[in-house]
Protein backbone atom coordinates (compact mmCIF):
# COMPACT_ATOMS: atom_id res chain seq x y z
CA UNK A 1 -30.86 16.77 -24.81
CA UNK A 2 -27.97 18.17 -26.59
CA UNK A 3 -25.55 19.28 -24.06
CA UNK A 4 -22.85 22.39 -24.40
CA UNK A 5 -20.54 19.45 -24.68
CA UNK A 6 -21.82 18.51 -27.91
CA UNK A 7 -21.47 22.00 -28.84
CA UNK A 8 -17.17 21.67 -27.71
CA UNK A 9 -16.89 18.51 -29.59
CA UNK A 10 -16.18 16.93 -26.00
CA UNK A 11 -17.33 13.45 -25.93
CA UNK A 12 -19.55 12.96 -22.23
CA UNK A 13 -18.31 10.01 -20.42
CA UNK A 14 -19.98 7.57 -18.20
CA UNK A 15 -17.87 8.11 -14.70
CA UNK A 16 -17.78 5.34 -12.67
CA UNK A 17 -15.08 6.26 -10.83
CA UNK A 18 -16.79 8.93 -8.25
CA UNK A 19 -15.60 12.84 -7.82
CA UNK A 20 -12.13 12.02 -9.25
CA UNK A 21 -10.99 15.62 -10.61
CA UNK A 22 -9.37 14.37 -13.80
CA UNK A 23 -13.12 12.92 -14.78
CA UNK A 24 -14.64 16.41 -14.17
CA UNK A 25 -15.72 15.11 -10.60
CA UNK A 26 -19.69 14.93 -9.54
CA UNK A 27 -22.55 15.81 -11.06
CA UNK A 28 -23.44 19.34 -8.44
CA UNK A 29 -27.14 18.98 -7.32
CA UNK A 30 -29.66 21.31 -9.30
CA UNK A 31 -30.08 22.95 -5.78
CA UNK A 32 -26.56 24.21 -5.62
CA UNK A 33 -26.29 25.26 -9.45
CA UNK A 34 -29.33 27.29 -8.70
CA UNK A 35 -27.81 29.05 -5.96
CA UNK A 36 -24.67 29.61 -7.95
CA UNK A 37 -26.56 30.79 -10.20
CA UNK A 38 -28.69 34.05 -8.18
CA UNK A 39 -25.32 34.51 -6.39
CA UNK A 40 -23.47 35.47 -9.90
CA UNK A 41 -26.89 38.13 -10.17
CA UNK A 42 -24.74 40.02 -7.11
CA UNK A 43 -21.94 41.67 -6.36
CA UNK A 44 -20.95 41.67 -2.16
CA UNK A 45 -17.77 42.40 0.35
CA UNK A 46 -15.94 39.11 0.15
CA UNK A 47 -14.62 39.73 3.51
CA UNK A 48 -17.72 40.12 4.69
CA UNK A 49 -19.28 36.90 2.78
CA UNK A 50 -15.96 34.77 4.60
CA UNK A 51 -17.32 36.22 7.85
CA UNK A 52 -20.52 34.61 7.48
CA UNK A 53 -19.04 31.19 5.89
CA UNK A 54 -17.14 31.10 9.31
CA UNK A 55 -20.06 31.09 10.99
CA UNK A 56 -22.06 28.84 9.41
CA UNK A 57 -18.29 25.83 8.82
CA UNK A 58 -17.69 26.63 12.42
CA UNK A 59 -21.77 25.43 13.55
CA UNK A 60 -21.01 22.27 11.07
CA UNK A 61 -17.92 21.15 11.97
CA UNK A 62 -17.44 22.53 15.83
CA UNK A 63 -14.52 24.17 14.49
CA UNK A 64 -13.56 27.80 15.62
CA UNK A 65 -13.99 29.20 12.25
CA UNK A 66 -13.36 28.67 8.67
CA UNK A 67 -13.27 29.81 5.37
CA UNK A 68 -13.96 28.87 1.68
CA UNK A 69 -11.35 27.72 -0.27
CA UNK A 70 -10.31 27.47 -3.80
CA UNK A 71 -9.92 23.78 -3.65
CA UNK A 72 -8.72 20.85 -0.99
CA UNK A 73 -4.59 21.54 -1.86
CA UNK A 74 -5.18 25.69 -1.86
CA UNK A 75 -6.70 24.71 1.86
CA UNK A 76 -3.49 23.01 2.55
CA UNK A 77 -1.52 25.71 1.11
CA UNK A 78 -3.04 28.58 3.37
CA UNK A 79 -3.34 26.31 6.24
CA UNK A 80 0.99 25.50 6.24
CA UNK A 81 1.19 29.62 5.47
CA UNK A 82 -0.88 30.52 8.68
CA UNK A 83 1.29 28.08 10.57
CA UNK A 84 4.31 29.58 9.57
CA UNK A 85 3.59 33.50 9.65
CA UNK A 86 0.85 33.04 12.18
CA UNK A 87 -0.81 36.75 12.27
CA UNK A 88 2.60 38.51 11.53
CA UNK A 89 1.65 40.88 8.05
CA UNK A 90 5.68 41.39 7.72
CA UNK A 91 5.99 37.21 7.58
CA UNK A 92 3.35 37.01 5.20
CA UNK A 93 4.44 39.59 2.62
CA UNK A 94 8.00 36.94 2.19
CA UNK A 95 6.48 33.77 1.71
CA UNK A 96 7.53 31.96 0.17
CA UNK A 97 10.93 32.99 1.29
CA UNK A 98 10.98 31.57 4.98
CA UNK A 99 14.31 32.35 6.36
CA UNK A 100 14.02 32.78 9.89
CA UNK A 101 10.67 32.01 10.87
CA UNK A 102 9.54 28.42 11.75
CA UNK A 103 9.66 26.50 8.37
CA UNK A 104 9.58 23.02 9.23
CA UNK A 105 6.76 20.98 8.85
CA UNK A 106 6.93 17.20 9.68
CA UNK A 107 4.96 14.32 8.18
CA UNK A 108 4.85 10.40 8.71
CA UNK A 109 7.00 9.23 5.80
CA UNK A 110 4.23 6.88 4.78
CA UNK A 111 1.48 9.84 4.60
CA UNK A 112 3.73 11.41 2.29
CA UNK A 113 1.51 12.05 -1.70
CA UNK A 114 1.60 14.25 -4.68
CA UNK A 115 -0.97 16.72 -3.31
CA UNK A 116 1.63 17.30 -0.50
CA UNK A 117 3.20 19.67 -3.16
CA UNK A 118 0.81 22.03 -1.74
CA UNK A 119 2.17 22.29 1.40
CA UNK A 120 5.77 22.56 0.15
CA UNK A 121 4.53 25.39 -2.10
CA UNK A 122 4.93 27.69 1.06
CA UNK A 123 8.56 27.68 1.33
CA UNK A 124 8.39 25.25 3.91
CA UNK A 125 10.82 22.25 4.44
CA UNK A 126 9.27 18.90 4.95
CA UNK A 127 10.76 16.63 7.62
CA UNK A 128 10.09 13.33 6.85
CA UNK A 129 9.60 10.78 10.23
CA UNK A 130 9.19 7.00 10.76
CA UNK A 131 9.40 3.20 8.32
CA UNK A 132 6.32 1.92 7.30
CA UNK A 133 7.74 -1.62 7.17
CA UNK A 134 5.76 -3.68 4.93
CA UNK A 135 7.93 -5.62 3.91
CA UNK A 136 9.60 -7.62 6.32
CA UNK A 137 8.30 -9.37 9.25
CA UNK A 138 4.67 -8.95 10.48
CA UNK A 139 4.81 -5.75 8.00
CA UNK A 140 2.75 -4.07 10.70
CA UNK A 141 5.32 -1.01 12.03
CA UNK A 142 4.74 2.38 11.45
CA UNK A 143 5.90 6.24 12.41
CA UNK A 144 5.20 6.11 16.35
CA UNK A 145 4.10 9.27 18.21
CA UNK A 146 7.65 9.29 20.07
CA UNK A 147 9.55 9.50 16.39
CA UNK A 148 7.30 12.43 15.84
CA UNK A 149 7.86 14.24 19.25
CA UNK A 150 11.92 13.71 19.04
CA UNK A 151 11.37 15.81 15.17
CA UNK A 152 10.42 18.71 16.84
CA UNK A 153 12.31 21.54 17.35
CA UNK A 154 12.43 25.45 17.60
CA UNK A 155 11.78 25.43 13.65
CA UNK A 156 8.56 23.82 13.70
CA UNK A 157 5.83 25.30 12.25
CA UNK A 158 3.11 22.21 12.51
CA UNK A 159 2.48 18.51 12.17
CA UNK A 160 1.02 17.44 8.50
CA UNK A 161 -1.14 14.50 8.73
CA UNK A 162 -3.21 12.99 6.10
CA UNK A 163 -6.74 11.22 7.47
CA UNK A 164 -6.79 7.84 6.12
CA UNK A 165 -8.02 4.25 7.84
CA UNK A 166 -4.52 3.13 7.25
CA UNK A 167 -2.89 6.79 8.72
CA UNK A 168 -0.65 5.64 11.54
CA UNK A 169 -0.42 6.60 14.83
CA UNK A 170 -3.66 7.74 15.17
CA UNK A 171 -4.63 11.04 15.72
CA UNK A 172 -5.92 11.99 18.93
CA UNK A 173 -2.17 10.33 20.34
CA UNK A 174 -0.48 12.77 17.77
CA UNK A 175 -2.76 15.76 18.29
CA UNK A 176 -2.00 15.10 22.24
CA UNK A 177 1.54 15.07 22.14
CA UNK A 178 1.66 17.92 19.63
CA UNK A 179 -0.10 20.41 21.94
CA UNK A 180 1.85 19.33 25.02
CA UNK A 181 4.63 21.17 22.65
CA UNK A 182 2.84 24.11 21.46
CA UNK A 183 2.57 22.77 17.64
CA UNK A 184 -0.60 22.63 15.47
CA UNK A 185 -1.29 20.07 13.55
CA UNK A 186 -3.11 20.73 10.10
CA UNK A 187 -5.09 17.56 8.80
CA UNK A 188 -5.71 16.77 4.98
CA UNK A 189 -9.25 14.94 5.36
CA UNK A 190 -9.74 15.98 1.60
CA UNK A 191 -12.11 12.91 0.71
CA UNK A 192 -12.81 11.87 3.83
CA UNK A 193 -16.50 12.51 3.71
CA UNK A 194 -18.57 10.60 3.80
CA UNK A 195 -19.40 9.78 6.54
CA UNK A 196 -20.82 13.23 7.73
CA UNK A 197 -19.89 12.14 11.15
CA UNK A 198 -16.19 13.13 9.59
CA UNK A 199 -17.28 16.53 9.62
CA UNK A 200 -16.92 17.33 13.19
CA UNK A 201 -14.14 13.95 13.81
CA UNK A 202 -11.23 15.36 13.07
CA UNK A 203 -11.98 18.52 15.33
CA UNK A 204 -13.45 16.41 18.14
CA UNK A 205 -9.73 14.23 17.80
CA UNK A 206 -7.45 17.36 18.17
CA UNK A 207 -6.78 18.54 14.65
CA UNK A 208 -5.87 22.49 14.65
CA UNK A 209 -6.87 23.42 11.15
CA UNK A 210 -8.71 21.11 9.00
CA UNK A 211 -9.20 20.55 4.92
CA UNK A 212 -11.86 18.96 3.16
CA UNK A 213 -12.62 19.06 -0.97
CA UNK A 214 -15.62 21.52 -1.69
CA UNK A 215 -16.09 19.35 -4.69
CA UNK A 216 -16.44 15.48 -3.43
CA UNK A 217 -18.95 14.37 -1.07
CA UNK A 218 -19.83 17.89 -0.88
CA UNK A 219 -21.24 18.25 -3.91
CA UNK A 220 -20.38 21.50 -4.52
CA UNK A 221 -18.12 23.31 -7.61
CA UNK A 222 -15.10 21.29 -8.18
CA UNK A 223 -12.66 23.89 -7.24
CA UNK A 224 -13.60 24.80 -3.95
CA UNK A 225 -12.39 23.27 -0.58
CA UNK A 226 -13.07 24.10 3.44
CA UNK A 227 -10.12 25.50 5.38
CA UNK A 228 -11.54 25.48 9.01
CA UNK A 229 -10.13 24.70 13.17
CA UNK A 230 -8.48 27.56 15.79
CA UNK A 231 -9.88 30.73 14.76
CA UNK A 232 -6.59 32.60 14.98
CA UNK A 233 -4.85 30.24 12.09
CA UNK A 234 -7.90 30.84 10.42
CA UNK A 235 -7.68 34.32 10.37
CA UNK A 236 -4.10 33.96 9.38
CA UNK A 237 -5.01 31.63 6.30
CA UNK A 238 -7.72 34.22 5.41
CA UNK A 239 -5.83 37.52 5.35
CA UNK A 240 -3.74 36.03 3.11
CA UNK A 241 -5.91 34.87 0.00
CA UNK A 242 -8.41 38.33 0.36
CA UNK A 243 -7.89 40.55 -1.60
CA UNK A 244 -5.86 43.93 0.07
CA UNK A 245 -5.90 46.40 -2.48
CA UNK A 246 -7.61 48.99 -0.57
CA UNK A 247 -6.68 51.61 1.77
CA UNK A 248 -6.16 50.31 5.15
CA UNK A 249 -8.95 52.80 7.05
CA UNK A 250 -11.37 50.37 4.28
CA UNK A 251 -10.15 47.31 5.59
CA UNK A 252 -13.45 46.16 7.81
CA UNK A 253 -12.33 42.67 9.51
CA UNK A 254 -15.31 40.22 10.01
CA UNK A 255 -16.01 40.26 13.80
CA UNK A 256 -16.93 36.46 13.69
CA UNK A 257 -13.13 36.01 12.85
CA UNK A 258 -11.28 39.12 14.02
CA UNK A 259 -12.98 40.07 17.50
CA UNK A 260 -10.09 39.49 19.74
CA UNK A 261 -7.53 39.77 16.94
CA UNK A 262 -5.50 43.28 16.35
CA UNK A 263 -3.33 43.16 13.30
CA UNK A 264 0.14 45.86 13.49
CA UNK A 265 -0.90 46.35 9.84
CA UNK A 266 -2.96 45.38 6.74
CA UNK A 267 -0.60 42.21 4.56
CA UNK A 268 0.29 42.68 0.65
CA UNK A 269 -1.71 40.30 -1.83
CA UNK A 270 -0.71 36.69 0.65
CA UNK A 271 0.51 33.74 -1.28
CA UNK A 272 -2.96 32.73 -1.56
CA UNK A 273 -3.49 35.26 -4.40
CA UNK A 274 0.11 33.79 -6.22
């Protein structure tokens, strides 16, 4: 079968790789396509449509809530913003200028990796904690959870840590300590699926908002990603990739997300729209 490939002069490859994104990532299941497809057949309230994607990440993953990304790094990007401006609409319209609110995020030096960019992208300042030394010795050290409590301070906005076998100190020990200080941690678990297990792991182990690649293990488009954990960061995340350019007596919050939550006012486009 000749393939709209052929028709590009794009040679097809044989990817034996996985769902890298440079090789196009997966092959998406005829079942999804199909469903892209008689979604594209109408048009709905996309505030409404992230009210029911909460609902239905947050019975999957035990999570809160959640919402449907752009992509694994624009989940990391909304997730450091909510952490920063929390539900403040005044915080959110200056990002990424973050003078004066809590603009620090810290990260195991050894977790540190080009899609952290996403997480700078906020304004934020990363704070950069522990030796991985593997080099020397046993070669066994690591960032301990003590070198990550004595980083905190008033400027804080959360803990980055990436999910990996190799991630060091574990998470539950870091998520523990974190809360006993009033700092969320936001977990990268991009590609961490399978196994589906993972799904509800990282939630289960203390992670406060959670990012996984729409477009891995997934299977679904390429550029799409879950943002989901504490409903309130959620919200946060979410008011600032919708779109706002409506009057604010039009602006009809999604219950499943904004029940308990009342806003002093309705945010510009959020740097999830830059």
């Amino acid at each position: 079968m000749t393939s709209i490939y052929h028709h590009l002069g794009v040679d097809t490859i044989i990817n034996a790789k996985g769902t890298a994104t440079r090789l196009s990532g997966g092959t998406m299941p005829p079942e999804v396509a199909a469903a892209m497809q008689e979604a594209t057949q109408y048009c709905v309230d996309m505030t409404e449509l992230q009210g029911r994607a909460s609902e239905i990440i947050a019975g999957i993953t035990g999570a809160e809530a959640g919402c449907v990304t752009s992509g694994a790094a624009a989940g990391l990007l909304l997730g450091t913003a909510a952490c920063v401006t929390g539900l403040d609409p005044g915080k959110m319209n200056r990002l990424p200028d973050t003078r004066g609110m809590r603009n620090e995020v810290i990260v195991v030096r050894s977790q540190r990796n080009f899609y952290d960019h996403a997480v700078r992208a906020t304004g934020i300042k990363l704070i950069e904690v522990g030796l991985a030394d593997r080099y020397s010795g046993a070669g066994v050290r690591d960032a301990e959870v003590w070198e990550v409590a004595d980083a905190i301070s008033e400027r804080t906005a959360c803990i980055f840590y990436v999910a990996a076998a190799q991630s060091q100190p574990a998470l539950p020990e870091l998520a523990r300590m974190a809360h006993q200080h009033g700092v969320p941690v936001l977990v990268d678990a991009a590609a961490q699926l399978p196994p589906v297990s993972n799904l509800k792991r990282f939630i289960e182990e203390g992670a406060d908002l959670l990012v996984f690649s729409g477009g891995k293990a997934i299977a679904g488009p390429q550029g799409s990603g879950i943002l989901c954990g504490r409903k309130a960061l959620v919200a946060a995340a979410l008011l600032q990739t919708l779109d706002h350019d409506i009057l604010p007596q039009q602006w009809h919050p999604p219950a499943a997300l904004f029940a308990d939550i009342e806003l002093r006012g309705l945010p510009q486009h959020g740097i999830g729209r830059s």
